[in-house]
C-alpha atoms as a PDB file:
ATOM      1  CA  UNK A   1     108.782 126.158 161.388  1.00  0.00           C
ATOM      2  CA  UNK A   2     110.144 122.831 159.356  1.00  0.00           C
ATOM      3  CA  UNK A   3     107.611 121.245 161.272  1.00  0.00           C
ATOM      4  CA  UNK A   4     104.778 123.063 160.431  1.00  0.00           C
ATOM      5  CA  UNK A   5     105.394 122.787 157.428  1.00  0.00           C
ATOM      6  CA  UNK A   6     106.144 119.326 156.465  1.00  0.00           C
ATOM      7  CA  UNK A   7     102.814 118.897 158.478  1.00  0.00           C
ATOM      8  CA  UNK A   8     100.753 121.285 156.175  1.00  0.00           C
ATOM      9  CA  UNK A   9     102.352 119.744 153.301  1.00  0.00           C
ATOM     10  CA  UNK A  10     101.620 115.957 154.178  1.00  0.00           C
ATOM     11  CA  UNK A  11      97.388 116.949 154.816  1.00  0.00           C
ATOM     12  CA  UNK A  12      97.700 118.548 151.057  1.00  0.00           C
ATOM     13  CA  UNK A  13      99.414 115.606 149.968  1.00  0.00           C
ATOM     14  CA  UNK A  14      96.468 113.355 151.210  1.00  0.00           C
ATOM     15  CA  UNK A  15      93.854 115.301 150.269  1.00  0.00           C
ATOM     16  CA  UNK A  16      95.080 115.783 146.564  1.00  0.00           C
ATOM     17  CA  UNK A  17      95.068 111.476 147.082  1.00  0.00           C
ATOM     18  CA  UNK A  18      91.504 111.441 148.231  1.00  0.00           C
ATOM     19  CA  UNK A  19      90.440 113.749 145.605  1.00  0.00           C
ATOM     20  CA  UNK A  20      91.583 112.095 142.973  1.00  0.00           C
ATOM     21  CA  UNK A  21      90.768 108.667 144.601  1.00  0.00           C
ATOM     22  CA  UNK A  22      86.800 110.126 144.669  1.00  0.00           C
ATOM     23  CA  UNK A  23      86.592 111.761 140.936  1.00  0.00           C
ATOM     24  CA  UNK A  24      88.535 108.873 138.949  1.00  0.00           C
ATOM     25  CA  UNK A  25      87.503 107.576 135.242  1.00  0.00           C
ATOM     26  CA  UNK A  26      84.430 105.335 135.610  1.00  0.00           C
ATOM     27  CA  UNK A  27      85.205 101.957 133.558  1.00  0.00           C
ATOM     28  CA  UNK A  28      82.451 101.374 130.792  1.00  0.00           C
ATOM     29  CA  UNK A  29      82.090  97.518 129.987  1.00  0.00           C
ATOM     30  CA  UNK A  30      80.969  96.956 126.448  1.00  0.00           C
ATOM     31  CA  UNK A  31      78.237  93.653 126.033  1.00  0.00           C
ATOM     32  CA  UNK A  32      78.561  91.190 123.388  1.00  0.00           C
ATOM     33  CA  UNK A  33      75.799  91.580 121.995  1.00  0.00           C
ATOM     34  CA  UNK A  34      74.919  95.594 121.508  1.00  0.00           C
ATOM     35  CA  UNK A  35      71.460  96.266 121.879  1.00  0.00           C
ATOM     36  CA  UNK A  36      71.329  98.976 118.555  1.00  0.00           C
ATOM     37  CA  UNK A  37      70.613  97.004 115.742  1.00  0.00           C
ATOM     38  CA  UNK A  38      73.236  99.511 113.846  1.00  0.00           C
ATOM     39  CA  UNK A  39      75.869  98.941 116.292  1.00  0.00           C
ATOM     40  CA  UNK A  40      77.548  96.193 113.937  1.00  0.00           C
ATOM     41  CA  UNK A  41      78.193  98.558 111.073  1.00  0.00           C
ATOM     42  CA  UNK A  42      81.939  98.090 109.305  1.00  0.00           C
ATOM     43  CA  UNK A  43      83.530 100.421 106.979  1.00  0.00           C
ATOM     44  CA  UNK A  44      85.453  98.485 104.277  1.00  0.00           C
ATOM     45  CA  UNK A  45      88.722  99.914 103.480  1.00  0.00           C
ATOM     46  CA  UNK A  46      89.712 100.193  99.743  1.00  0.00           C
ATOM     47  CA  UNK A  47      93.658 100.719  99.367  1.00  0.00           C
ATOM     48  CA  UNK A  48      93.667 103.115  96.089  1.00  0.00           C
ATOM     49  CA  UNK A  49      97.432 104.172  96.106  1.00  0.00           C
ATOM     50  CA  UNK A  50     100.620 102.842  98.183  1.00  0.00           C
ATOM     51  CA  UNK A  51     103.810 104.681  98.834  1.00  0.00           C
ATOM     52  CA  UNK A  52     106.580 103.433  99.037  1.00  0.00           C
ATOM     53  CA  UNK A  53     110.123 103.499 100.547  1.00  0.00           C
ATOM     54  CA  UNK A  54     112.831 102.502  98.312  1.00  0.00           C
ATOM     55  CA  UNK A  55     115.292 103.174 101.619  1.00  0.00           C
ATOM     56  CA  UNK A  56     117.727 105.904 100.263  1.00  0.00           C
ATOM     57  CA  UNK A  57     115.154 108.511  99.339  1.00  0.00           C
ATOM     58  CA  UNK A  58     113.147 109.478 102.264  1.00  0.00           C
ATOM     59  CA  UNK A  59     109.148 109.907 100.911  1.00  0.00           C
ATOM     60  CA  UNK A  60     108.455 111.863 104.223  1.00  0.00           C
ATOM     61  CA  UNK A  61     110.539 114.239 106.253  1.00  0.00           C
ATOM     62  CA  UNK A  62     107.729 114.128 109.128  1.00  0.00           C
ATOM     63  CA  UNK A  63     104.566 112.422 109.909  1.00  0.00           C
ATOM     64  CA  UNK A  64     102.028 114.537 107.682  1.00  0.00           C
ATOM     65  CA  UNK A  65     100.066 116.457 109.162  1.00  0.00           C
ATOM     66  CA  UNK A  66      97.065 118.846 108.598  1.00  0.00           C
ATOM     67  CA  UNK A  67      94.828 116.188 107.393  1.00  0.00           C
ATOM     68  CA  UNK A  68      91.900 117.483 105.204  1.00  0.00           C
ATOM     69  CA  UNK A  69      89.448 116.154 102.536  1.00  0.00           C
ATOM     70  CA  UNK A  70      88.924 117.660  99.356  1.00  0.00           C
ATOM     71  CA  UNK A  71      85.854 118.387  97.486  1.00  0.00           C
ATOM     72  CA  UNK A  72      86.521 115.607  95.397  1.00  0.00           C
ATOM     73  CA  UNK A  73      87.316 113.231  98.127  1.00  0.00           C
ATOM     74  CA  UNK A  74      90.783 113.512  97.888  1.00  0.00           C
ATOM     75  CA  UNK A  75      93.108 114.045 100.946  1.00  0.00           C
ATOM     76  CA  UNK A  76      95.263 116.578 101.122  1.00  0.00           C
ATOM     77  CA  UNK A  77      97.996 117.149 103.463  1.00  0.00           C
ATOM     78  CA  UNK A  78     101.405 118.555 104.152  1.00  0.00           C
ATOM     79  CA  UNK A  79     104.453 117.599 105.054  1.00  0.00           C
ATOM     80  CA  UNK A  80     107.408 119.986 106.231  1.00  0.00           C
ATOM     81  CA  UNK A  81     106.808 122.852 103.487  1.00  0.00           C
ATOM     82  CA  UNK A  82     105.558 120.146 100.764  1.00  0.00           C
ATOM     83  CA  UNK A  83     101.901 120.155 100.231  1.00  0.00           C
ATOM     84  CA  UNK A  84     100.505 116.743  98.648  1.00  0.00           C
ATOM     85  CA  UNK A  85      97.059 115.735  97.681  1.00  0.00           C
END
């Protein structure tokens, strides 16, 4: 019965390999040169506001999280049960 069973186990085994060998990610290569004329676009980054750390009061508890733009363009956010904009 041990045998029979190893042996079922091993053709699963290699058939889960040559599935996945058959349905992997196909690499994309990029050129240097894009052929859209719009590809080249760049968003500039403004910094507005900086927090900072002074190292004895922590700013953030947590990562924030539940990113979401305002109306107004402002980003709001929350952090444990603190809600910022």
């Amino acid at each position: 019965m041990g045998i029979r069973l190893s042996g079922i186990s091993s053709r699963c085994g290699i058939g889960l390999l040559a599935l996945a060998t058959c349905f992997g990610q196909t690499v994309v290569e990029n050129p240097k040169k894009p052929s859209n004329p719009d590809a080249g676009r760049s968003v500039e980054l403004i910094e507005r506001m900086r927090i900072r750390d002074d190292g004895k009061e922590i700013v953030f508890r947590e990562p924030p999280n539940q990113l979401q733009l305002g109306d107004d363009g402002s980003v709001c956010f929350a952090n444990g049960f603190e809600h910022f904009k």
